[in-house]
C-alpha atoms as a PDB file:
ATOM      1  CA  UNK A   1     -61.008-183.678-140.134  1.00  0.00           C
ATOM      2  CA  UNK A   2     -60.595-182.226-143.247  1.00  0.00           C
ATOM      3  CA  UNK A   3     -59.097-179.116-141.532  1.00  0.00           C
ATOM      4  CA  UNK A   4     -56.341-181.174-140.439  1.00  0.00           C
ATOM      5  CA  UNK A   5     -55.585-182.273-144.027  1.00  0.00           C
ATOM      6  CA  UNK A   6     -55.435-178.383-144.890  1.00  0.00           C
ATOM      7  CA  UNK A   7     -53.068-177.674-142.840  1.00  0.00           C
ATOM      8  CA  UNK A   8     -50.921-180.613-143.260  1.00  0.00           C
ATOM      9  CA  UNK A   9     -51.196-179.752-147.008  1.00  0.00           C
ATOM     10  CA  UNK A  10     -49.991-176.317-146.332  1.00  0.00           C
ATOM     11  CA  UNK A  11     -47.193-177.977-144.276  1.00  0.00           C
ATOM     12  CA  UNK A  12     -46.219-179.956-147.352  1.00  0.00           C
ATOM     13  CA  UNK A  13     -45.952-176.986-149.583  1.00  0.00           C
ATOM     14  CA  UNK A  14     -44.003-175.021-147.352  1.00  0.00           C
ATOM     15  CA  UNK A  15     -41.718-177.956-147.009  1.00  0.00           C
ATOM     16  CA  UNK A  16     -41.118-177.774-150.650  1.00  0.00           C
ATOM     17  CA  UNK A  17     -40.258-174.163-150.639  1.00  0.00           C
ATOM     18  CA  UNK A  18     -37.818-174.933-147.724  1.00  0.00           C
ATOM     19  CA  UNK A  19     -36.528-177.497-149.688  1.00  0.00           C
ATOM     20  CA  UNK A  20     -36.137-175.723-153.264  1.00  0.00           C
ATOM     21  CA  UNK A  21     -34.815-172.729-152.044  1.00  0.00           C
ATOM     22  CA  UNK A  22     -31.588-170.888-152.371  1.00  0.00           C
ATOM     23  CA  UNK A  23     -29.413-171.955-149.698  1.00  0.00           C
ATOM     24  CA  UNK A  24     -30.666-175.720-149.628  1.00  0.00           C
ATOM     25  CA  UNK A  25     -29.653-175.756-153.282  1.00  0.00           C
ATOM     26  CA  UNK A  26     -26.357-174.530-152.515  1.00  0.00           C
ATOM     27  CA  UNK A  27     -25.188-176.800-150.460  1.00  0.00           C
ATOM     28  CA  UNK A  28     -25.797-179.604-152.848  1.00  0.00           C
ATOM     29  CA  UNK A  29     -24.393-177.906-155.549  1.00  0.00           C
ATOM     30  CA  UNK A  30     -20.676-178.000-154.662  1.00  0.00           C
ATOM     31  CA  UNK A  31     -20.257-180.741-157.545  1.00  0.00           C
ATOM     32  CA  UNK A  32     -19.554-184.925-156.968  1.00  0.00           C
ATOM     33  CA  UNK A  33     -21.895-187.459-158.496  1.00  0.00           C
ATOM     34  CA  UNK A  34     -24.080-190.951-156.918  1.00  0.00           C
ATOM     35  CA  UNK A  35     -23.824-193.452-159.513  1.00  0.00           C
ATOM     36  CA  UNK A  36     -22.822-191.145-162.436  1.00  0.00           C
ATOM     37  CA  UNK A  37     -25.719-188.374-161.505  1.00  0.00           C
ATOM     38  CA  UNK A  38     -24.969-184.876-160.171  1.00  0.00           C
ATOM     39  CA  UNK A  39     -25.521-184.847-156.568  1.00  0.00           C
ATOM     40  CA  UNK A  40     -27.580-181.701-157.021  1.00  0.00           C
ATOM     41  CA  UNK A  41     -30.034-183.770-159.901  1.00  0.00           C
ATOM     42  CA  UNK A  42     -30.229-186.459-157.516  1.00  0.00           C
ATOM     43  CA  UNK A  43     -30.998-184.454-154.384  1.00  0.00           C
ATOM     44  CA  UNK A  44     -33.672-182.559-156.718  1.00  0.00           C
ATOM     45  CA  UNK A  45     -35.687-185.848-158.278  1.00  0.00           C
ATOM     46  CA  UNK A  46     -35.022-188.055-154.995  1.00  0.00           C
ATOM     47  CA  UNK A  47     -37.099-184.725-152.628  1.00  0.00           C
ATOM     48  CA  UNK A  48     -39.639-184.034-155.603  1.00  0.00           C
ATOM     49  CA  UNK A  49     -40.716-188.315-155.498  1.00  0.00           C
ATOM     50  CA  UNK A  50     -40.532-187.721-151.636  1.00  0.00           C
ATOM     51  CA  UNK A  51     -43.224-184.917-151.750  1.00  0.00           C
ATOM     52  CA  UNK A  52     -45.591-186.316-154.259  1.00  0.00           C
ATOM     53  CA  UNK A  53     -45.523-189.417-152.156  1.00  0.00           C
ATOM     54  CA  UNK A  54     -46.308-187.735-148.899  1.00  0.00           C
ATOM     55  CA  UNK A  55     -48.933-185.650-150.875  1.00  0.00           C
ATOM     56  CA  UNK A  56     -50.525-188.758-152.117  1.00  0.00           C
ATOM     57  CA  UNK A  57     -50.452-190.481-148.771  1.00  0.00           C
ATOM     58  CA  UNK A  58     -52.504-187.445-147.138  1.00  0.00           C
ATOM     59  CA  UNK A  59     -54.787-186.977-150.078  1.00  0.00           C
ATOM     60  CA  UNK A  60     -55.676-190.634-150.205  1.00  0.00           C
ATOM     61  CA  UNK A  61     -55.762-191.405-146.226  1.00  0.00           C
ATOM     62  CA  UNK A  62     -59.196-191.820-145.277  1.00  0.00           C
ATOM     63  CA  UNK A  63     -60.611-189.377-142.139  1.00  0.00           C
ATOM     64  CA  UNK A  64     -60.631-191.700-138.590  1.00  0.00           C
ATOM     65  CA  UNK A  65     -63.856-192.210-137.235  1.00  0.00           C
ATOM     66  CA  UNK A  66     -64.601-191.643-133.727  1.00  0.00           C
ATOM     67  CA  UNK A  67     -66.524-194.586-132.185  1.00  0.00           C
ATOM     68  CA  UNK A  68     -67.009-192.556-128.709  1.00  0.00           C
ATOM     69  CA  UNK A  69     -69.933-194.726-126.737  1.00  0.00           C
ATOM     70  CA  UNK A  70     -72.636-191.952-126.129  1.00  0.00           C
END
């Protein structure tokens, strides 16, 4: 079980680097605002809460127990 939260974790991170990349970056960088904040701020803070929720979610999540009758 706690395999599976390795590689989910790894998962995660490359996510971010997906995510915080170049040409992700770009595309949100053209200008325009949400509520008076640069789209690109808002794109940046709104994905960074979304990963450290995910990563708390995983990190927290208890591993399932297997109640197979023997």
């Amino acid at each position: 079980m706690a395999n599976d939260k390795v590689f989910k974790l790894l998962g995660l991170f490359f996510l971010a680097m997906l995510l915080f990349n170049f040409p992700i970056l770009n595309l949100f960088s053209k200008g325009g605002s949400v509520a008076g904040i640069p789209v690109l701020f808002a794109y940046i803070f709104l994905s960074w809460v979304l990963l450290i929720l995910f990563t708390a979610r995983l990190v927290e999540s208890k591993p399932k127990q297997n109640n197979k009758p023997r």
